[in-house]
C-alpha atoms as a PDB file:
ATOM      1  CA  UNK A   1     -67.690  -6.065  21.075  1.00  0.00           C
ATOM      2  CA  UNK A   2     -69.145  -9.629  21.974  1.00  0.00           C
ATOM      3  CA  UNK A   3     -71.972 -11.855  20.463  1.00  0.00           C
ATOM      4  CA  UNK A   4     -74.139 -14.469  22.844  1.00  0.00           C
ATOM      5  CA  UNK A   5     -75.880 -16.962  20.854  1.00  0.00           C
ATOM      6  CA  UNK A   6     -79.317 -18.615  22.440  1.00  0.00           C
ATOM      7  CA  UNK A   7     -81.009 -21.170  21.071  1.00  0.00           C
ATOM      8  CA  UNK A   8     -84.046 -23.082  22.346  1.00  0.00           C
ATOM      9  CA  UNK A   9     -87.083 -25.077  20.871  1.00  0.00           C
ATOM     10  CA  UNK A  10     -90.085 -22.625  22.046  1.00  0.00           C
ATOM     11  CA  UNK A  11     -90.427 -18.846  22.355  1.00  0.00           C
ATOM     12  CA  UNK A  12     -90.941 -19.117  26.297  1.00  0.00           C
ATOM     13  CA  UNK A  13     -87.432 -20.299  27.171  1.00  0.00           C
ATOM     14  CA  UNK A  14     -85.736 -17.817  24.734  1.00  0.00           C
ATOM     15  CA  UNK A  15     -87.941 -15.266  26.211  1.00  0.00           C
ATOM     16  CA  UNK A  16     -86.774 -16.580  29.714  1.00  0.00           C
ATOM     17  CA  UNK A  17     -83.149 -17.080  28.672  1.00  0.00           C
ATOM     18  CA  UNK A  18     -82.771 -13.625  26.821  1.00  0.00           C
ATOM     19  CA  UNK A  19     -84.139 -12.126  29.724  1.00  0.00           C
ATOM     20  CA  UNK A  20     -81.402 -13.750  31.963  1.00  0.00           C
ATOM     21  CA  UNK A  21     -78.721 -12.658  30.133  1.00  0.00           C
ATOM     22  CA  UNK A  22     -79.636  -8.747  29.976  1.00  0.00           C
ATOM     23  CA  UNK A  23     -80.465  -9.112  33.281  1.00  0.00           C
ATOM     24  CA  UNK A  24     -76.480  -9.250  34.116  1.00  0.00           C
ATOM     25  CA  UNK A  25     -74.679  -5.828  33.499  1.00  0.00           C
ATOM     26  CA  UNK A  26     -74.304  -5.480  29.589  1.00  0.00           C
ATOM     27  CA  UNK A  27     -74.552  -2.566  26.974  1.00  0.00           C
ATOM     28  CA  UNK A  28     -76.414  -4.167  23.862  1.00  0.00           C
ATOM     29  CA  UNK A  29     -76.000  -3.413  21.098  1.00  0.00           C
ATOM     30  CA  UNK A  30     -78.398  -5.108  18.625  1.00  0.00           C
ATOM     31  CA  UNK A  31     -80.613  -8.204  18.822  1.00  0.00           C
ATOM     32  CA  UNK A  32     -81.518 -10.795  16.178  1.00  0.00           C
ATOM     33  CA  UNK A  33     -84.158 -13.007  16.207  1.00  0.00           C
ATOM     34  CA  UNK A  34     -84.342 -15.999  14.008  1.00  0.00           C
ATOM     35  CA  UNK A  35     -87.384 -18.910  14.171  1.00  0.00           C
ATOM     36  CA  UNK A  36     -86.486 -22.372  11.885  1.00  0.00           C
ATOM     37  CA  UNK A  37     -88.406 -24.616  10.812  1.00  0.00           C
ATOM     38  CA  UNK A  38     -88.142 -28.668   9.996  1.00  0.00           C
ATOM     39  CA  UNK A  39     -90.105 -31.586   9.416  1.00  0.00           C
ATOM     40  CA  UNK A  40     -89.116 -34.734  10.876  1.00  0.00           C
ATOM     41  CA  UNK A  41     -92.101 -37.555   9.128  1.00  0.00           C
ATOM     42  CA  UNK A  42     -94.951 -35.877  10.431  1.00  0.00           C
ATOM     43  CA  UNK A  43     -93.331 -33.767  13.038  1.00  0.00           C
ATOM     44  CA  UNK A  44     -92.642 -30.401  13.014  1.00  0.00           C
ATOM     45  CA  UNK A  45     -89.398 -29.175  14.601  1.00  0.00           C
ATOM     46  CA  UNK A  46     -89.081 -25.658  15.901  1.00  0.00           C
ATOM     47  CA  UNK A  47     -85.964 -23.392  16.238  1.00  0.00           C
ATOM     48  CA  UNK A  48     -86.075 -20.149  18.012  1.00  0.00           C
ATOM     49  CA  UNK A  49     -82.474 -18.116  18.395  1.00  0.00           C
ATOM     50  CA  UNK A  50     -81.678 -14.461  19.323  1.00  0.00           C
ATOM     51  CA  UNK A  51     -78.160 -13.141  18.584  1.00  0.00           C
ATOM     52  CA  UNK A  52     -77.071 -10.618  21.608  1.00  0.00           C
ATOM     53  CA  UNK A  53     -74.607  -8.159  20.454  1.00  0.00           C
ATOM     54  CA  UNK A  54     -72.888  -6.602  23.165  1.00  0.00           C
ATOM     55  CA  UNK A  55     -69.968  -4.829  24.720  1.00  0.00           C
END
């Protein structure tokens, strides 16, 4: 069993990297999704992960 962490700052590019990454030959297992959140002043900082658990 194997675990591929992805981590970007909006849900498009984990969309588009998740998608990569199943498009090679895998058999998944689970996947987690995680969003964080921090503030920065007045800016709000976004974190959006998915954990691929594979063989």
């Amino acid at each position: 069993m194997k675990v591929k962490v992805i981590d970007e700052e909006c849900e498009r590019d984990l969309e588009n990297s998740v998608n990569e990454f199943l498009s090679k030959d895998v058999d998944v297992i689970d996947i987690k999704y995680q969003v964080a959140i921090g503030i920065n002043g007045e800016e709000q900082l976004y974190c959006f992960s998915a954990m691929i658990i594979y063989h």
